[in-house]
N, C-alpha and C. Protein backbone atom coordinates (compact mmCIF):
# COMPACT_ATOMS: atom_id res chain seq x y z
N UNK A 1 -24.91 -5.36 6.61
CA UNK A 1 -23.59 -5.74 7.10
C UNK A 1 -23.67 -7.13 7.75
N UNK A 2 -22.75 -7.82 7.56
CA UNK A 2 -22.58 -9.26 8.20
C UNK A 2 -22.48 -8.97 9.86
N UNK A 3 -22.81 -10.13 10.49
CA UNK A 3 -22.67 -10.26 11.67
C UNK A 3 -21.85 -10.48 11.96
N UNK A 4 -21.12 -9.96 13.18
CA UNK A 4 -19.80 -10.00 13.41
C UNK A 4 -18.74 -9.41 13.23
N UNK A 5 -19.34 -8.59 12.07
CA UNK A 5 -18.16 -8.20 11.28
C UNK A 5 -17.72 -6.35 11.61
N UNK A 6 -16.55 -5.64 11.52
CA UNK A 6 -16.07 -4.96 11.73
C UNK A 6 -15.72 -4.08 10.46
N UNK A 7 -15.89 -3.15 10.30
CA UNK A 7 -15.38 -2.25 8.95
C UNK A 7 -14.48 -1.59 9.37
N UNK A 8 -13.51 -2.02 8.27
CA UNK A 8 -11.81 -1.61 8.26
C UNK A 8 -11.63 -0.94 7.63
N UNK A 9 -10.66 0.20 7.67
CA UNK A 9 -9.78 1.48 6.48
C UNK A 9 -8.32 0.90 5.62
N UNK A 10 -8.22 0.01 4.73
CA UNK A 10 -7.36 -0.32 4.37
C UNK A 10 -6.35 0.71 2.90
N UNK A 11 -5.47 0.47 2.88
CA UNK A 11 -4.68 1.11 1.96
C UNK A 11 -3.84 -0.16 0.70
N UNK A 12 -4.30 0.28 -0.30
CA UNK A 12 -4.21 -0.71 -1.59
C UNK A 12 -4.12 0.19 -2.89
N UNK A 13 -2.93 -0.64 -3.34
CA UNK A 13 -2.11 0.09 -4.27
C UNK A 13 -3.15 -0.29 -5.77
N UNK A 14 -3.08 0.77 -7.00
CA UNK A 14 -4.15 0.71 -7.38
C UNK A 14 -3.63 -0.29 -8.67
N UNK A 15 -2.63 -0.65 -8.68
CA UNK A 15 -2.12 -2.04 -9.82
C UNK A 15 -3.31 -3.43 -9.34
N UNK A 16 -3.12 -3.25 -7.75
CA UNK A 16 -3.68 -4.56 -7.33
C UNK A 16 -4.99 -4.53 -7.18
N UNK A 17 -5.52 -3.02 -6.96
CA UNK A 17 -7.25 -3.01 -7.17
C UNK A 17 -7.73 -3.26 -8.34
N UNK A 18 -7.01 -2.75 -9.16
CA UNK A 18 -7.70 -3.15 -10.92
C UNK A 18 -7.47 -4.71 -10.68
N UNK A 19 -6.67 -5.53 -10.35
CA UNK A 19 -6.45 -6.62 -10.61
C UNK A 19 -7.45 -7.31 -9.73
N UNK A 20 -7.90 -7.09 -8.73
CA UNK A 20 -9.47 -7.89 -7.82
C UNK A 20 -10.81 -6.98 -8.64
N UNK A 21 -10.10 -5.74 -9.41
CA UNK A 21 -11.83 -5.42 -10.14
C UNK A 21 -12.04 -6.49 -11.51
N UNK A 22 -10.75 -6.49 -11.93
CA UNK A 22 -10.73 -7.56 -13.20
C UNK A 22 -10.92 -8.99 -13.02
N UNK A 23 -10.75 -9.45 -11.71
CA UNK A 23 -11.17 -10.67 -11.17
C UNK A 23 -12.53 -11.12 -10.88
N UNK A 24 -13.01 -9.78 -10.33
CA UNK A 24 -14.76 -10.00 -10.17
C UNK A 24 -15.20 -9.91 -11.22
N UNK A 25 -14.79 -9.17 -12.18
CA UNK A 25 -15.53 -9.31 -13.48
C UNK A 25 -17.09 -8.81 -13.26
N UNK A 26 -17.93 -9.29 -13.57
CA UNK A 26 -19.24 -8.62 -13.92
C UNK A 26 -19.75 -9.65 -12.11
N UNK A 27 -19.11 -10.08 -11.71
CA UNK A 27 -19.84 -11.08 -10.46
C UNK A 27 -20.85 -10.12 -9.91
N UNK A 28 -21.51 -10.20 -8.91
CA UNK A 28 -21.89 -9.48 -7.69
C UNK A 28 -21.44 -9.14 -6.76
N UNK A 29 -20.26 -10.38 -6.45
CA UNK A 29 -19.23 -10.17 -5.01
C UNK A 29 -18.59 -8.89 -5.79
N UNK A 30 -18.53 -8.03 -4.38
CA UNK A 30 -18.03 -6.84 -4.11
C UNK A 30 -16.77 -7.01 -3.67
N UNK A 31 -16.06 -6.01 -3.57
CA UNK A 31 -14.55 -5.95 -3.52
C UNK A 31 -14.44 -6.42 -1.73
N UNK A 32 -14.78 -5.92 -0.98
CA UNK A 32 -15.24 -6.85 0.58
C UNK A 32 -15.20 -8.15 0.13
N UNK A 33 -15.85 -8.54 0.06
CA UNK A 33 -16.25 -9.97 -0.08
C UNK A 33 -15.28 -10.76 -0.67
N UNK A 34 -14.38 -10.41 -1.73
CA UNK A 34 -13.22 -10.81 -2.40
C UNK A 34 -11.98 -10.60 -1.49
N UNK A 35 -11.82 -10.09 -0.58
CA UNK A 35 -10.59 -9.58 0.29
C UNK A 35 -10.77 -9.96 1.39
N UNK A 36 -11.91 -10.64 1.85
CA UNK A 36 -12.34 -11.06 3.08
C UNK A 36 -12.08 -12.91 2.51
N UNK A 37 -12.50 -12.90 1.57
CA UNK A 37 -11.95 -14.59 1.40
C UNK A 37 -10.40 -14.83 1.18
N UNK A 38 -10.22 -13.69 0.36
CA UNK A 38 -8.31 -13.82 -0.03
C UNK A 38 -7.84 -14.07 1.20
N UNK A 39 -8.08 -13.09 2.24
CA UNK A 39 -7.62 -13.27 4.32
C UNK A 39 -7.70 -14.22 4.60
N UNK A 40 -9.08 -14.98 4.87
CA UNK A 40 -8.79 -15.87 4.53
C UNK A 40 -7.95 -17.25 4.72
N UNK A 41 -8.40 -17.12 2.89
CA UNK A 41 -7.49 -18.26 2.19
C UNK A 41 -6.00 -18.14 2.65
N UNK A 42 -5.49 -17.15 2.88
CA UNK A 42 -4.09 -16.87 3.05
C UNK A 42 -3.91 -16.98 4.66
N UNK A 43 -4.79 -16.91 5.80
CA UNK A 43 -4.49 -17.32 7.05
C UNK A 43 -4.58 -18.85 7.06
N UNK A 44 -5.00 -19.45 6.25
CA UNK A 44 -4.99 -20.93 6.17
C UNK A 44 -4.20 -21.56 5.84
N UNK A 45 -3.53 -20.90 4.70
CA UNK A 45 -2.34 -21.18 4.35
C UNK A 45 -0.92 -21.22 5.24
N UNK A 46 -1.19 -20.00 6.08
CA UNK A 46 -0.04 -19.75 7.51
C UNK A 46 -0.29 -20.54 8.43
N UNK A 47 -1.72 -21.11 8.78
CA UNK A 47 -1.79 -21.95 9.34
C UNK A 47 -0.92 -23.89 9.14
N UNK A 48 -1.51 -23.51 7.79
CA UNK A 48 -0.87 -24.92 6.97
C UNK A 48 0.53 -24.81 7.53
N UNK A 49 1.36 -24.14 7.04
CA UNK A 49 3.03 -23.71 7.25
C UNK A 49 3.19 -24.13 8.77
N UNK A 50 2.26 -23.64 9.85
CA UNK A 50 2.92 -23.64 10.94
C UNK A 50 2.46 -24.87 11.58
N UNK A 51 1.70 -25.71 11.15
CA UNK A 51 1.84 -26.98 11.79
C UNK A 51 2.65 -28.13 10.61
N UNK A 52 3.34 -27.49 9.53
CA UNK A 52 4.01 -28.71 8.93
C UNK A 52 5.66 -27.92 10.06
N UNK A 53 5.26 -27.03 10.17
CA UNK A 53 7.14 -26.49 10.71
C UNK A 53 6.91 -27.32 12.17
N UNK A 54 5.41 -27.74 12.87
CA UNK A 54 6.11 -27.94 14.48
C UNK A 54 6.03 -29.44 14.08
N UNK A 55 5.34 -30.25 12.58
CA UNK A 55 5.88 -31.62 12.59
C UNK A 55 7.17 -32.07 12.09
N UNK A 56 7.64 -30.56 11.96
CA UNK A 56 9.25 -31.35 11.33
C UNK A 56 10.07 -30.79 12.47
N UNK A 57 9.93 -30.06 13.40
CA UNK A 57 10.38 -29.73 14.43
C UNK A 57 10.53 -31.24 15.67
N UNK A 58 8.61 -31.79 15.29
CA UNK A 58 8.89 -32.79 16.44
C UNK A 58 10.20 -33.98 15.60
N UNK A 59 9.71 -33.82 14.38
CA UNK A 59 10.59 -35.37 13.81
C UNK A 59 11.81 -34.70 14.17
N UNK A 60 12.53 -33.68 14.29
CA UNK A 60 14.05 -33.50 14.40
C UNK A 60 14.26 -33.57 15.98
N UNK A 61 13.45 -33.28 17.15
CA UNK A 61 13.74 -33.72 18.00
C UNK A 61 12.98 -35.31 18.26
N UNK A 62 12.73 -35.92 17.29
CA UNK A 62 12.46 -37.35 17.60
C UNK A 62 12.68 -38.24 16.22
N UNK A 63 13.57 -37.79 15.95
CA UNK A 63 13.41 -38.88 14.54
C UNK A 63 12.95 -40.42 14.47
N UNK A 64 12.52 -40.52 13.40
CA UNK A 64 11.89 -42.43 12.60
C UNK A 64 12.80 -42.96 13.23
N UNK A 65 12.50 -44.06 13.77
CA UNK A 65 14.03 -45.49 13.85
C UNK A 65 13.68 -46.53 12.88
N UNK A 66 14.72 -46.80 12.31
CA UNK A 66 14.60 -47.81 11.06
C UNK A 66 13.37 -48.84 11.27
N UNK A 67 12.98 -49.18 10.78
CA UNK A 67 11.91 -50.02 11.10
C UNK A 67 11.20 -50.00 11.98
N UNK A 68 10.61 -48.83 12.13
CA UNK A 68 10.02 -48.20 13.47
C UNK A 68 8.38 -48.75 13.12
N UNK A 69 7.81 -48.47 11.53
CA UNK A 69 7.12 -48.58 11.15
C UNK A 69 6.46 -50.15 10.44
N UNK A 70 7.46 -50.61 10.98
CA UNK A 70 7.69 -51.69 9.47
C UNK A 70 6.41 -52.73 9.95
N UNK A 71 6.03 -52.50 10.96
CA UNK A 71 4.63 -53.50 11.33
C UNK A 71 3.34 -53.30 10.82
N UNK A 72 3.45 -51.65 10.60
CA UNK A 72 1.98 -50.94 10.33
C UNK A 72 1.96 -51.76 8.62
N UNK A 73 3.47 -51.31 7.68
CA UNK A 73 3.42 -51.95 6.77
C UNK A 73 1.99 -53.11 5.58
N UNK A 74 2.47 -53.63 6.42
CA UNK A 74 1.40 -54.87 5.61
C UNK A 74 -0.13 -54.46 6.15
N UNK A 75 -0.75 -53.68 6.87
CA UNK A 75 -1.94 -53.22 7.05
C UNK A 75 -2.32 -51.87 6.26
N UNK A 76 -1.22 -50.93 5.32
CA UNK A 76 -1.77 -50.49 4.78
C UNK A 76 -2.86 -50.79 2.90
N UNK A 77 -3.24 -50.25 2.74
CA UNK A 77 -3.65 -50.63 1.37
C UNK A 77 -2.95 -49.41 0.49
N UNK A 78 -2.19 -49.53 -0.49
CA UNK A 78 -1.66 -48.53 -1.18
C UNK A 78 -2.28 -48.79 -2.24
N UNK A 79 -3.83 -49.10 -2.74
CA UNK A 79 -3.87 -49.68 -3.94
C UNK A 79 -3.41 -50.63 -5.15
N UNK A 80 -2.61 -51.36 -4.25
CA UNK A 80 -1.96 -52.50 -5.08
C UNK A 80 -2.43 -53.91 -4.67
N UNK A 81 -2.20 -54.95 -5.57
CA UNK A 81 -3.37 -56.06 -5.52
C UNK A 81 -2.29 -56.55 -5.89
């Protein structure tokens, strides 16, 4: 058993177990190991979501002012020559 780790009783419908057994295919990773990365991948993803929602939160209580930026401008490189 991994360190750290906790063994859980989960409930999974059996459309979606064939579908992580057909995913491992002949691998070695075990069905753990596949559901422990899916978690995961998918708390990262919620993570992603919740810091693009508090940067559009700050821009709506602080919006761009027109030419707010317009100095940084000429110091970027966009790949154009």
């Amino acid at each position: 058993m991994l360190c750290g780790v906790k063994p859980i009783q989960i409930t999974i419908d059996e459309r979606t177990l064939r579908e992580i057994d057909r995913r491992l295919g002949g691998s070695k990773r075990g069905r753990s190991a596949f559901i422990r990365e899916s978690v995961r991948a998918h708390l990262r993803r919620l993570r992603i979501l919740e810091l693009e929602d508090e940067e559009r939160r700050g821009y709506e209580r602080k919006p761009v002012r027109m030419g707010e930026f317009d100095a940084f401008r000429s110091k970027q490189d966009l790949g154009r020559e």
